[in-house]
N, C-alpha and C. Protein backbone atom coordinates (compact mmCIF):
# COMPACT_ATOMS: atom_id res chain seq x y z
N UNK A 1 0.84 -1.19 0.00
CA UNK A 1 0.00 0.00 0.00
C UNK A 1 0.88 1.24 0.00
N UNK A 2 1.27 1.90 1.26
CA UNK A 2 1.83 2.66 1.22
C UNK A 2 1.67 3.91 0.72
N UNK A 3 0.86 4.69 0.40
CA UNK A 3 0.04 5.62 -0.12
C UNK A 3 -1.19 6.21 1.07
N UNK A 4 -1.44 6.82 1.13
CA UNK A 4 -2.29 7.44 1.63
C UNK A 4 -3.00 8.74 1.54
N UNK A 5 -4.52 8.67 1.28
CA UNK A 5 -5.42 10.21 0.80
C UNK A 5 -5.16 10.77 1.79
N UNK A 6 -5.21 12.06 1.09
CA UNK A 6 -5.47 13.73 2.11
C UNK A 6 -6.99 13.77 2.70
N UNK A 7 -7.09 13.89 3.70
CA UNK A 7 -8.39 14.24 4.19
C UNK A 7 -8.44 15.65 4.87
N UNK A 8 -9.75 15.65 4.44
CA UNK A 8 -9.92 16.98 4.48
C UNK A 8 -11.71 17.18 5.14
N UNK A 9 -12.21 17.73 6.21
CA UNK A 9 -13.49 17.80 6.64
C UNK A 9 -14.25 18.93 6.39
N UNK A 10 -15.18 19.19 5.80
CA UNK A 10 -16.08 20.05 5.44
C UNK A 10 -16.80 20.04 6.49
N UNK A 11 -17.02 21.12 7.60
CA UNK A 11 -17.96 21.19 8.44
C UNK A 11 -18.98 22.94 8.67
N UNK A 12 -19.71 22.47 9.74
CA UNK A 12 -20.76 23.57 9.68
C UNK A 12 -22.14 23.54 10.47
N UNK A 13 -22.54 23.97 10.89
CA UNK A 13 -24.01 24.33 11.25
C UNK A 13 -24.58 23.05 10.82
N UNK A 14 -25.85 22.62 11.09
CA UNK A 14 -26.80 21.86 10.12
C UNK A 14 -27.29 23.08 9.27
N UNK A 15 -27.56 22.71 8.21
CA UNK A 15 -28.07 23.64 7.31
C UNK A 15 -27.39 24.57 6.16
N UNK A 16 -25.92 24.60 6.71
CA UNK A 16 -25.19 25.60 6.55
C UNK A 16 -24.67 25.32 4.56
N UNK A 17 -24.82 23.82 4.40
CA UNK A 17 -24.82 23.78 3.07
C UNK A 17 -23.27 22.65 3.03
N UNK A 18 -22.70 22.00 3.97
CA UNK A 18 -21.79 21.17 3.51
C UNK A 18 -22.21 20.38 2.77
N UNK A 19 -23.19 19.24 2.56
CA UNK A 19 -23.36 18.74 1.55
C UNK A 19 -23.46 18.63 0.50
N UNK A 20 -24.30 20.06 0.29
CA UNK A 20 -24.18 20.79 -1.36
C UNK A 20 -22.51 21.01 -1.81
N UNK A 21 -21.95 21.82 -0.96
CA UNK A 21 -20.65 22.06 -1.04
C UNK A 21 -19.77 20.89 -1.78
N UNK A 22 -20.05 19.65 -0.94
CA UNK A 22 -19.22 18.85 -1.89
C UNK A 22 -19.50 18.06 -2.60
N UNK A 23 -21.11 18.38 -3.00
CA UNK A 23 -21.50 17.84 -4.75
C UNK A 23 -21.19 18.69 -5.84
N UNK A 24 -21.05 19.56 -5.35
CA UNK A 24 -20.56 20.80 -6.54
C UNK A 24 -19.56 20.68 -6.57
N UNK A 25 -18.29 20.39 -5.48
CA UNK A 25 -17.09 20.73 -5.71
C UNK A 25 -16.68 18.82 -6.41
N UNK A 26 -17.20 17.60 -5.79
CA UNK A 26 -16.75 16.53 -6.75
C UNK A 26 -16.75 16.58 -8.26
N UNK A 27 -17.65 17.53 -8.98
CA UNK A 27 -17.53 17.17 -10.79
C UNK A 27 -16.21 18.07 -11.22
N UNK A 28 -15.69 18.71 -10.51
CA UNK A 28 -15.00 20.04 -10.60
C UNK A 28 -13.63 18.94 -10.34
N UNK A 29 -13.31 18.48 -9.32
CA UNK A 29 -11.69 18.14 -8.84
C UNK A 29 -12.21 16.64 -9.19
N UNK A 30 -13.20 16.15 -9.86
CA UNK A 30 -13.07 14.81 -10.58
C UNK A 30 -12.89 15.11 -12.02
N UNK A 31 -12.43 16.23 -12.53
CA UNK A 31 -12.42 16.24 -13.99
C UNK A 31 -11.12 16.79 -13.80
N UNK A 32 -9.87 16.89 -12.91
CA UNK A 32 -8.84 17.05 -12.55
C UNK A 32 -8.04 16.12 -11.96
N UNK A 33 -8.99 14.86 -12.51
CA UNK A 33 -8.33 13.78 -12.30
C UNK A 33 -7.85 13.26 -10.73
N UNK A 34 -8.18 13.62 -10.03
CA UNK A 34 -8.46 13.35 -8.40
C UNK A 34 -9.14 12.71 -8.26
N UNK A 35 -8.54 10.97 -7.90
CA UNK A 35 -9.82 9.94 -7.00
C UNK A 35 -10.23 10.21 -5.60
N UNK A 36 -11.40 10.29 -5.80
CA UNK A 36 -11.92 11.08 -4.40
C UNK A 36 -13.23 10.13 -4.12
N UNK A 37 -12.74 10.21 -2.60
CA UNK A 37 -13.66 9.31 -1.69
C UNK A 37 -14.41 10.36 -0.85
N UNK A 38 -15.69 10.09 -0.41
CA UNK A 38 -16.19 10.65 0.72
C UNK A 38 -16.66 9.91 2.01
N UNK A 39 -16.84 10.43 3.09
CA UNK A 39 -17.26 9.85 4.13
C UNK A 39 -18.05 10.91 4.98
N UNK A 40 -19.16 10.55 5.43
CA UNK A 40 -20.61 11.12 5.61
C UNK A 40 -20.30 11.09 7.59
N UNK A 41 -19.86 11.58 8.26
CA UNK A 41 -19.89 11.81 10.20
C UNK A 41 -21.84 11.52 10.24
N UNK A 42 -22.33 11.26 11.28
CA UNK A 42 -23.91 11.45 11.74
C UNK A 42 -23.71 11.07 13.49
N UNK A 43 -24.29 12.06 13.84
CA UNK A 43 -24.69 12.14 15.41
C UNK A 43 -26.28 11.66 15.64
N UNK A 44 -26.35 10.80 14.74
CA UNK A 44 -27.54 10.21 14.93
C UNK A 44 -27.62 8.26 14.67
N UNK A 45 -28.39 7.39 15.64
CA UNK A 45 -28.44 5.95 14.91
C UNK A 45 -28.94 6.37 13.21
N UNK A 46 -28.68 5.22 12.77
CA UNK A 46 -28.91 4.95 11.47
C UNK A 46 -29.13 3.71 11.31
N UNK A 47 -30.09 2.80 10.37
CA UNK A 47 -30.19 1.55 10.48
C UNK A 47 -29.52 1.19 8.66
N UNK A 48 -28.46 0.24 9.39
CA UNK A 48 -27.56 0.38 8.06
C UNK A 48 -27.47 -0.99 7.46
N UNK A 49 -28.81 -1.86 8.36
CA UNK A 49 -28.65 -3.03 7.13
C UNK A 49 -30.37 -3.48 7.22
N UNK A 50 -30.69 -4.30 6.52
CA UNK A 50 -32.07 -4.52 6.83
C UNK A 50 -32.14 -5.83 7.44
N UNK A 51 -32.87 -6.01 8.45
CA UNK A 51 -33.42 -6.89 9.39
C UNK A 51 -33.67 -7.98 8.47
N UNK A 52 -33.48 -8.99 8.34
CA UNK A 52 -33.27 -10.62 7.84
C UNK A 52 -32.73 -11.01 7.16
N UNK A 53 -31.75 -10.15 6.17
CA UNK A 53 -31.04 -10.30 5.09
C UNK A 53 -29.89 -11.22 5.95
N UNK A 54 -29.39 -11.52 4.50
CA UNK A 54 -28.20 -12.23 4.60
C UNK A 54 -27.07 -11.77 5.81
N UNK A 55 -26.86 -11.16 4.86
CA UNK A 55 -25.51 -9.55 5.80
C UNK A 55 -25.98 -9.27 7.23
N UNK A 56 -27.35 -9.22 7.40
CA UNK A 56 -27.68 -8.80 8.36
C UNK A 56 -27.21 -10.00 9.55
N UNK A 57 -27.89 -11.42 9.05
CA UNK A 57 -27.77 -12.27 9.45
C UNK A 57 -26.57 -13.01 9.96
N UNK A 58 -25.38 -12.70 9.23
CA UNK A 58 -23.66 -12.70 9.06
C UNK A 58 -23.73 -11.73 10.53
N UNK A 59 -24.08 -10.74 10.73
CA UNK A 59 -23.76 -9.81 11.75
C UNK A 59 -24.33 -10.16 13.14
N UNK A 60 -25.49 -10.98 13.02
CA UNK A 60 -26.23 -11.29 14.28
C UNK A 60 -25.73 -12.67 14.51
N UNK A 61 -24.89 -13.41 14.06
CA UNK A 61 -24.31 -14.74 14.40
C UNK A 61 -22.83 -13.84 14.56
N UNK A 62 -22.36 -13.00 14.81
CA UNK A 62 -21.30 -12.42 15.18
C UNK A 62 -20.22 -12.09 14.67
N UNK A 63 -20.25 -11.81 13.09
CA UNK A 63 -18.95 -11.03 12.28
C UNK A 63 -18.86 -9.38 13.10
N UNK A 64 -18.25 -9.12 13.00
CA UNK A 64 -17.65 -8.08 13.03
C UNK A 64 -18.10 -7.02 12.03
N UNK A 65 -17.38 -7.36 11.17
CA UNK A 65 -17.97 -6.74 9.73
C UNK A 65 -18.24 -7.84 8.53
N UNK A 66 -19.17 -7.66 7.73
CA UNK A 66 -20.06 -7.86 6.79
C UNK A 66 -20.21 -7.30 5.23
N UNK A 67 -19.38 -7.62 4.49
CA UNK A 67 -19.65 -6.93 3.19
C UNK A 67 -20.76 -7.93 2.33
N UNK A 68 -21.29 -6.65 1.36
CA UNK A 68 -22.58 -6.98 0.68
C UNK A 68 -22.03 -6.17 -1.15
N UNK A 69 -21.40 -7.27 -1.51
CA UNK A 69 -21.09 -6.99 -3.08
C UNK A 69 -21.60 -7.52 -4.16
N UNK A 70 -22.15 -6.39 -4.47
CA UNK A 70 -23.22 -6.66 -6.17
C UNK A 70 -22.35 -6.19 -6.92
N UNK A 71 -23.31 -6.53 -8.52
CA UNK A 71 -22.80 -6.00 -9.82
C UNK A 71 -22.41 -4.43 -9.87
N UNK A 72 -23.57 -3.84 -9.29
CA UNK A 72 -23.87 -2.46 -8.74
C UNK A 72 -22.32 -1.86 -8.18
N UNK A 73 -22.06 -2.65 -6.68
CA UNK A 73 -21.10 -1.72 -5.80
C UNK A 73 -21.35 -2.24 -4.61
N UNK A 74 -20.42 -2.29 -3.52
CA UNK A 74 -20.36 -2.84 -3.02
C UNK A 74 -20.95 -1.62 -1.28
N UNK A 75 -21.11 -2.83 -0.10
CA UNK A 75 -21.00 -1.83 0.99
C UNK A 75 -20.56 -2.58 2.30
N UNK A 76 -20.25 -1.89 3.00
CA UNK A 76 -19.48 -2.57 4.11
C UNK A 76 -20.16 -1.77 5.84
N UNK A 77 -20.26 -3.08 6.34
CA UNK A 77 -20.98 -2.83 7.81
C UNK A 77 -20.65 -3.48 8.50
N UNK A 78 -19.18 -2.28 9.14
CA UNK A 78 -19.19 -3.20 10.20
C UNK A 78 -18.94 -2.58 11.70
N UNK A 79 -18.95 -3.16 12.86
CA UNK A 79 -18.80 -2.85 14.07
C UNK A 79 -17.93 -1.65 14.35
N UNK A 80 -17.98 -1.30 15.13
CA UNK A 80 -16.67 0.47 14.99
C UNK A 80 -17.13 1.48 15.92
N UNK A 81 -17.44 1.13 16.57
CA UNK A 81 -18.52 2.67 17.43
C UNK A 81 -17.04 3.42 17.60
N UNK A 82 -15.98 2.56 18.01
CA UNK A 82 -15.05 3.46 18.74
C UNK A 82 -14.07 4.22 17.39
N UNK A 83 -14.31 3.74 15.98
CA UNK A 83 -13.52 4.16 14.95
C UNK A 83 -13.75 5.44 14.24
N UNK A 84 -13.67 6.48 15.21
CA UNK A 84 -13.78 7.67 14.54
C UNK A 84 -13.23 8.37 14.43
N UNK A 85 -12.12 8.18 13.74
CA UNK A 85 -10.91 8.85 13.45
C UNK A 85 -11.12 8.95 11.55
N UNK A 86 -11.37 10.15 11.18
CA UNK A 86 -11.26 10.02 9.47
C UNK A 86 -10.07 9.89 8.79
N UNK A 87 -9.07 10.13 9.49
CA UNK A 87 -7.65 9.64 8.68
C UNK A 87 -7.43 8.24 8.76
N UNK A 88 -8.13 7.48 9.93
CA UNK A 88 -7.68 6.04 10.15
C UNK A 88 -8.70 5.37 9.04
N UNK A 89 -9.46 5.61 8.85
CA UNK A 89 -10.67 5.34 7.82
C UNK A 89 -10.41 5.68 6.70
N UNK A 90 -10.23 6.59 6.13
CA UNK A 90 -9.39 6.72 5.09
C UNK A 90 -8.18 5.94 4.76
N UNK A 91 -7.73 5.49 5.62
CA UNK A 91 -6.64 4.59 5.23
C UNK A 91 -6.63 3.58 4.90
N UNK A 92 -7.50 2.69 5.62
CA UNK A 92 -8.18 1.39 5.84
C UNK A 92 -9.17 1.28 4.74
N UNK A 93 -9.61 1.60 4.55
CA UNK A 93 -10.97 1.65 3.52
C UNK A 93 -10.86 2.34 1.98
N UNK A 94 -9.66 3.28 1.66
CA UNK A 94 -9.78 4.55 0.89
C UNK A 94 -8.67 4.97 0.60
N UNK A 95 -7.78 3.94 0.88
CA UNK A 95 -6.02 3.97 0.75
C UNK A 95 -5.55 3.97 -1.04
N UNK A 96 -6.65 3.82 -1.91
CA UNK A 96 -6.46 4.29 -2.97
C UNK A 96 -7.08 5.16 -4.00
N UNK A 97 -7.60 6.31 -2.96
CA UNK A 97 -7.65 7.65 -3.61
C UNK A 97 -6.79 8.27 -3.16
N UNK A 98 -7.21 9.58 -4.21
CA UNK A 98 -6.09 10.70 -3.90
C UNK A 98 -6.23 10.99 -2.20
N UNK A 99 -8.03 11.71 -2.46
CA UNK A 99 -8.20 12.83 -1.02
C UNK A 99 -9.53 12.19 -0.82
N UNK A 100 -10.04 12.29 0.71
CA UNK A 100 -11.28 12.07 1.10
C UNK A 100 -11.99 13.11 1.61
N UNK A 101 -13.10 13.49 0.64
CA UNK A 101 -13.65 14.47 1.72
C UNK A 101 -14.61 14.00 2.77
N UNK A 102 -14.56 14.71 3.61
CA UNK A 102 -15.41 14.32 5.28
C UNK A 102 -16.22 14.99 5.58
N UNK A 103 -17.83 14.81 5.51
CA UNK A 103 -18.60 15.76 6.06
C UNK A 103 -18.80 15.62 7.52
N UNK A 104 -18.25 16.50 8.10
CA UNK A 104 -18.69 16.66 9.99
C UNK A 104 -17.43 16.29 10.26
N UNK A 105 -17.27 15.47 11.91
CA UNK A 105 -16.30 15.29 12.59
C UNK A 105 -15.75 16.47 12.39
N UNK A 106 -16.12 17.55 13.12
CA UNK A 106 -15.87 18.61 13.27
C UNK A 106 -14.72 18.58 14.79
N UNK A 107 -14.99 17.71 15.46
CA UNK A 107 -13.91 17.50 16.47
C UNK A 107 -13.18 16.73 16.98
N UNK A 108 -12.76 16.39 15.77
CA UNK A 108 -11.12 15.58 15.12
C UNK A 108 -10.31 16.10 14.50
N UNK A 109 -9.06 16.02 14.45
CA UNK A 109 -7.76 16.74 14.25
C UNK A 109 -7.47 17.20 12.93
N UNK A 110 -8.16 16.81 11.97
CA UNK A 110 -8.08 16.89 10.87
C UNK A 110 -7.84 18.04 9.96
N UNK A 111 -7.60 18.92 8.82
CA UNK A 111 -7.83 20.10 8.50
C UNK A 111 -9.16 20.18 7.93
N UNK A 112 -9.78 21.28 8.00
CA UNK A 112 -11.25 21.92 7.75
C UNK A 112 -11.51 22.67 7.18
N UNK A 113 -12.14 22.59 6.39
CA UNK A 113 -13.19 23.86 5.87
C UNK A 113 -14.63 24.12 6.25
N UNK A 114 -14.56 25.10 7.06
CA UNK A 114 -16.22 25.48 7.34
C UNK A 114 -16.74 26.03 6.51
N UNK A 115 -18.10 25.68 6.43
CA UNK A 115 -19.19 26.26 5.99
C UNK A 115 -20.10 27.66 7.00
N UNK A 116 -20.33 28.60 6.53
CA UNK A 116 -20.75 29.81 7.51
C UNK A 116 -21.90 30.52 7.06
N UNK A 117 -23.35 29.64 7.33
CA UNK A 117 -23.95 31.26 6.05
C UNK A 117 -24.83 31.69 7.44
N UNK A 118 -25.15 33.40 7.20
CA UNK A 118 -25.99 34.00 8.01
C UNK A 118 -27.14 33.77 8.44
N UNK A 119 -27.82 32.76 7.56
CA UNK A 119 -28.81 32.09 7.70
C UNK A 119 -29.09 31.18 8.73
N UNK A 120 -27.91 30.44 8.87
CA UNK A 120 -27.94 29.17 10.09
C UNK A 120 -27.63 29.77 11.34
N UNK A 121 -25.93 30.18 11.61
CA UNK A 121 -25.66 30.34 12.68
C UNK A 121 -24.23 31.07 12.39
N UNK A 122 -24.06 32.39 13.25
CA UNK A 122 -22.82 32.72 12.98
C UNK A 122 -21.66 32.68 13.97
N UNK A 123 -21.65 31.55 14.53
CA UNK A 123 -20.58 30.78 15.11
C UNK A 123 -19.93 30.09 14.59
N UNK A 124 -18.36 30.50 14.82
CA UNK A 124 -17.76 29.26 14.02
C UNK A 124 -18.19 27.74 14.74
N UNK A 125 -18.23 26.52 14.29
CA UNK A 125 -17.81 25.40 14.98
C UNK A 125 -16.37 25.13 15.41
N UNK A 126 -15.66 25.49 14.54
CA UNK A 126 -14.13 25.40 14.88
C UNK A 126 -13.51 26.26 15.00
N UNK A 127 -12.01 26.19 15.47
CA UNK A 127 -10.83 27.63 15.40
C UNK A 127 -9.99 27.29 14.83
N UNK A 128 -9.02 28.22 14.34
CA UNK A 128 -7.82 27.93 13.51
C UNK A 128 -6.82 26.93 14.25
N UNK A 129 -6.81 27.04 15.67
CA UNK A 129 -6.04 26.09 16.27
C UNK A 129 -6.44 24.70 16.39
N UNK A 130 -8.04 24.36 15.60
CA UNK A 130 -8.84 22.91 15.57
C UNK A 130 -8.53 22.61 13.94
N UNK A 131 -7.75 23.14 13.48
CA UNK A 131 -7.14 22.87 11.91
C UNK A 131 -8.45 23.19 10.80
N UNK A 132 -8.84 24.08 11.27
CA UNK A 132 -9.41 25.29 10.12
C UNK A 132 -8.44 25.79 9.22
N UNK A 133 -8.39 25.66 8.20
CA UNK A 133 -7.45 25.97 6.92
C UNK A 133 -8.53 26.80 6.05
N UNK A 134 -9.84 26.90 6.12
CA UNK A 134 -10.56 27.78 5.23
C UNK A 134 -11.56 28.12 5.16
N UNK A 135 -12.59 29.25 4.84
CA UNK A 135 -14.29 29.38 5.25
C UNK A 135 -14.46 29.46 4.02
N UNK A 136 -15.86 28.79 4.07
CA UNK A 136 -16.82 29.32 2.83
C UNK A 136 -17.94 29.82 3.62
N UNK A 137 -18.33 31.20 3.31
CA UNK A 137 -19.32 32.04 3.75
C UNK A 137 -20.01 33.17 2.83
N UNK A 138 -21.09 33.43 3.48
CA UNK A 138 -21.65 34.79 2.92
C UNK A 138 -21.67 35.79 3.84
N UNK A 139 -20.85 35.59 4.72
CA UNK A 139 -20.22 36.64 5.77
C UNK A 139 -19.22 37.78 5.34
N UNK A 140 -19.59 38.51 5.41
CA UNK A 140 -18.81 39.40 4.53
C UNK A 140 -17.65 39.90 5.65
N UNK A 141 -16.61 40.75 5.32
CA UNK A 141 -15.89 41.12 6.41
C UNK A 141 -15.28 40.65 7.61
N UNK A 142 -15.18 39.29 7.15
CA UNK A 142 -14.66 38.12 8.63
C UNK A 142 -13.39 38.86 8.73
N UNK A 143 -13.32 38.64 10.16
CA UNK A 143 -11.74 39.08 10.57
C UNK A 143 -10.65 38.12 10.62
N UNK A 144 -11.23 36.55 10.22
CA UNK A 144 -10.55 35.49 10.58
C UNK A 144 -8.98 35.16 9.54
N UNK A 145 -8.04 35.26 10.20
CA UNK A 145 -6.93 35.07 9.38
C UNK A 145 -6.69 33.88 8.32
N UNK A 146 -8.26 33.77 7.38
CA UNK A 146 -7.71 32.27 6.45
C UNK A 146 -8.07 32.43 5.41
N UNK A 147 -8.43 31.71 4.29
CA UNK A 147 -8.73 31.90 2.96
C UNK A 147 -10.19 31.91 3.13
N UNK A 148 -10.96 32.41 2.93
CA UNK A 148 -12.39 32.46 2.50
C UNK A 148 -12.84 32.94 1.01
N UNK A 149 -14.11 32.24 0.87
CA UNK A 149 -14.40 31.77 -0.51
C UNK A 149 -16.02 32.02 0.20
N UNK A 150 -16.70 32.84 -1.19
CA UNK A 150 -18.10 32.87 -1.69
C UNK A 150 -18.96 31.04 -1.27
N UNK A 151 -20.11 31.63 -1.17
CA UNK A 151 -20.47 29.92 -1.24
C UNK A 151 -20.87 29.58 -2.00
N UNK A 152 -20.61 30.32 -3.31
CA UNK A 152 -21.02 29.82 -5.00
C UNK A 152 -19.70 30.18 -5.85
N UNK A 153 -18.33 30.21 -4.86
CA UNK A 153 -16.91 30.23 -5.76
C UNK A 153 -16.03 28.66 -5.66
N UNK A 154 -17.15 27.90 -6.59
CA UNK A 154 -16.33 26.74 -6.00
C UNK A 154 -15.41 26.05 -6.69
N UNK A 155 -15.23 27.01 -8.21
CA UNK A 155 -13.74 26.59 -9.03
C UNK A 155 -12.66 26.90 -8.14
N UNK A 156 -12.59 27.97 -7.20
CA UNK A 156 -11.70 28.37 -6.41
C UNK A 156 -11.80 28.12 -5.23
N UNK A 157 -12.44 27.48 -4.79
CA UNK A 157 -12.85 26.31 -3.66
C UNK A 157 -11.54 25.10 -4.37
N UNK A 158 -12.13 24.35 -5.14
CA UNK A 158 -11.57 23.45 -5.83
C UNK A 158 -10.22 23.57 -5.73
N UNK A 159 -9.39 24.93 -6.29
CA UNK A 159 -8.02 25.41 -6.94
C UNK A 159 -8.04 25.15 -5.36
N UNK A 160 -8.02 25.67 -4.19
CA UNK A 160 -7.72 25.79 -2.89
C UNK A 160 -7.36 24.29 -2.49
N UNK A 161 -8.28 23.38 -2.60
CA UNK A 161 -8.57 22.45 -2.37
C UNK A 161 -7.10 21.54 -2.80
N UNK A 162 -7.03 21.62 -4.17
CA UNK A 162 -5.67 20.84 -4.89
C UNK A 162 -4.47 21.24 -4.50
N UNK A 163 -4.38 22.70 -4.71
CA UNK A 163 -3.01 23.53 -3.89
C UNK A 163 -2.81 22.66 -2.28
N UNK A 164 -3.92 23.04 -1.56
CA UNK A 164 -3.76 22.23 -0.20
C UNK A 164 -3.56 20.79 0.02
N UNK A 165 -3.60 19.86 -0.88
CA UNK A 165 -3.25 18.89 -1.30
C UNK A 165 -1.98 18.41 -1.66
N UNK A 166 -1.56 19.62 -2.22
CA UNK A 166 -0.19 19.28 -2.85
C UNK A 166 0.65 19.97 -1.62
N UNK A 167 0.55 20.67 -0.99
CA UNK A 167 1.43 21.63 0.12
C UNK A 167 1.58 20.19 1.33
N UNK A 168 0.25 19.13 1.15
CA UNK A 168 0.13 18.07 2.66
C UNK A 168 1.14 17.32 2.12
N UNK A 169 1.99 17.18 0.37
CA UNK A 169 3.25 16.15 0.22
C UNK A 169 2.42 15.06 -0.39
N UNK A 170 1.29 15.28 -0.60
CA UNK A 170 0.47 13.78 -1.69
C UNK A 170 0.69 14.19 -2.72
N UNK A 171 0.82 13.15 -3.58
CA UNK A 171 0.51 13.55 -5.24
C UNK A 171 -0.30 13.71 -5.75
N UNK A 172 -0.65 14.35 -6.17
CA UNK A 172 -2.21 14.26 -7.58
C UNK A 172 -2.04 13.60 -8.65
């Protein structure tokens, strides 16, 4: 292996628009030839297999983890409450893309880009010392010492994005 993606966490408010953020920004740094993985944080249960299936069944006689691979694509479920680290996940799982983007885990070590619009909430979630590297806002006049970007400049979201990529020592 020996390789390993840049991760990078998009965080924010609920509402604040990370998700959009990085559907717009994947067609953009996937036509720049960047294999890019994502991974979705939730502070909420989720029911992530269905009750009698196979997989399911693999899990209630006591695997650990459980993969379920079709023609389609594949998915994987497995045990982890304590695995929330997005660089360790990225590694393990995603060790052959370039970069992963991360929505949430806003309080893990990782570098960040917040999301900020006036609409939600104008608190940051993070500080520059929680590895904030950049805002996207419609805050005009931030005093915050980092790169900020429009929340509809996302070729230059993108350009930010690759530059910061290449400065972490990965290749593109």
């Amino acid at each position: 292996m020996g390789h390993f993606p840049s991760v990078i966490s998009i965080v924010g408010h609920s509402g604040a628009g990370k998700t959009t953020l990085i559907e717009r920004l994947l067609p953009l740094l996937n036509a720049s030839g960047i294999r890019i993985a994502t991974i979705k944080h939730s502070h909420h249960a989720v029911e992530l297999d269905v009750v009698g299936t196979d997989s399911w069944r693999h899990k209630q006689a006591g695997a650990q983890a459980s993969m379920l691979v079709t023609l389609a694509g594949m998915q994987l479920i497995a045990d982890g409450v304590a695995q929330q680290n997005p660089q360790l996940l990225a590694q393990r799982y995603f060790f052959d893309m370039d970069l992963v983007l991360v929505e949430g885990f806003s309080q893990t070590s990782c570098a960040k880009i917040e999301v900020l619009r006036k609409a939600c909430n104008l608190n940051l979630r993070c500080a520059y010392q929680d590895g904030l590297v950049a805002l996207v806002t419609d805050v005009e006049n931030s005093n915050m010492p980092l790169p900020h970007f429009g929340l509809d400049d996302i070729s230059n979201i993108a350009q930010f994005l690759m530059g910061w990529k290449q400065r972490q020592g990965a290749k593109i």
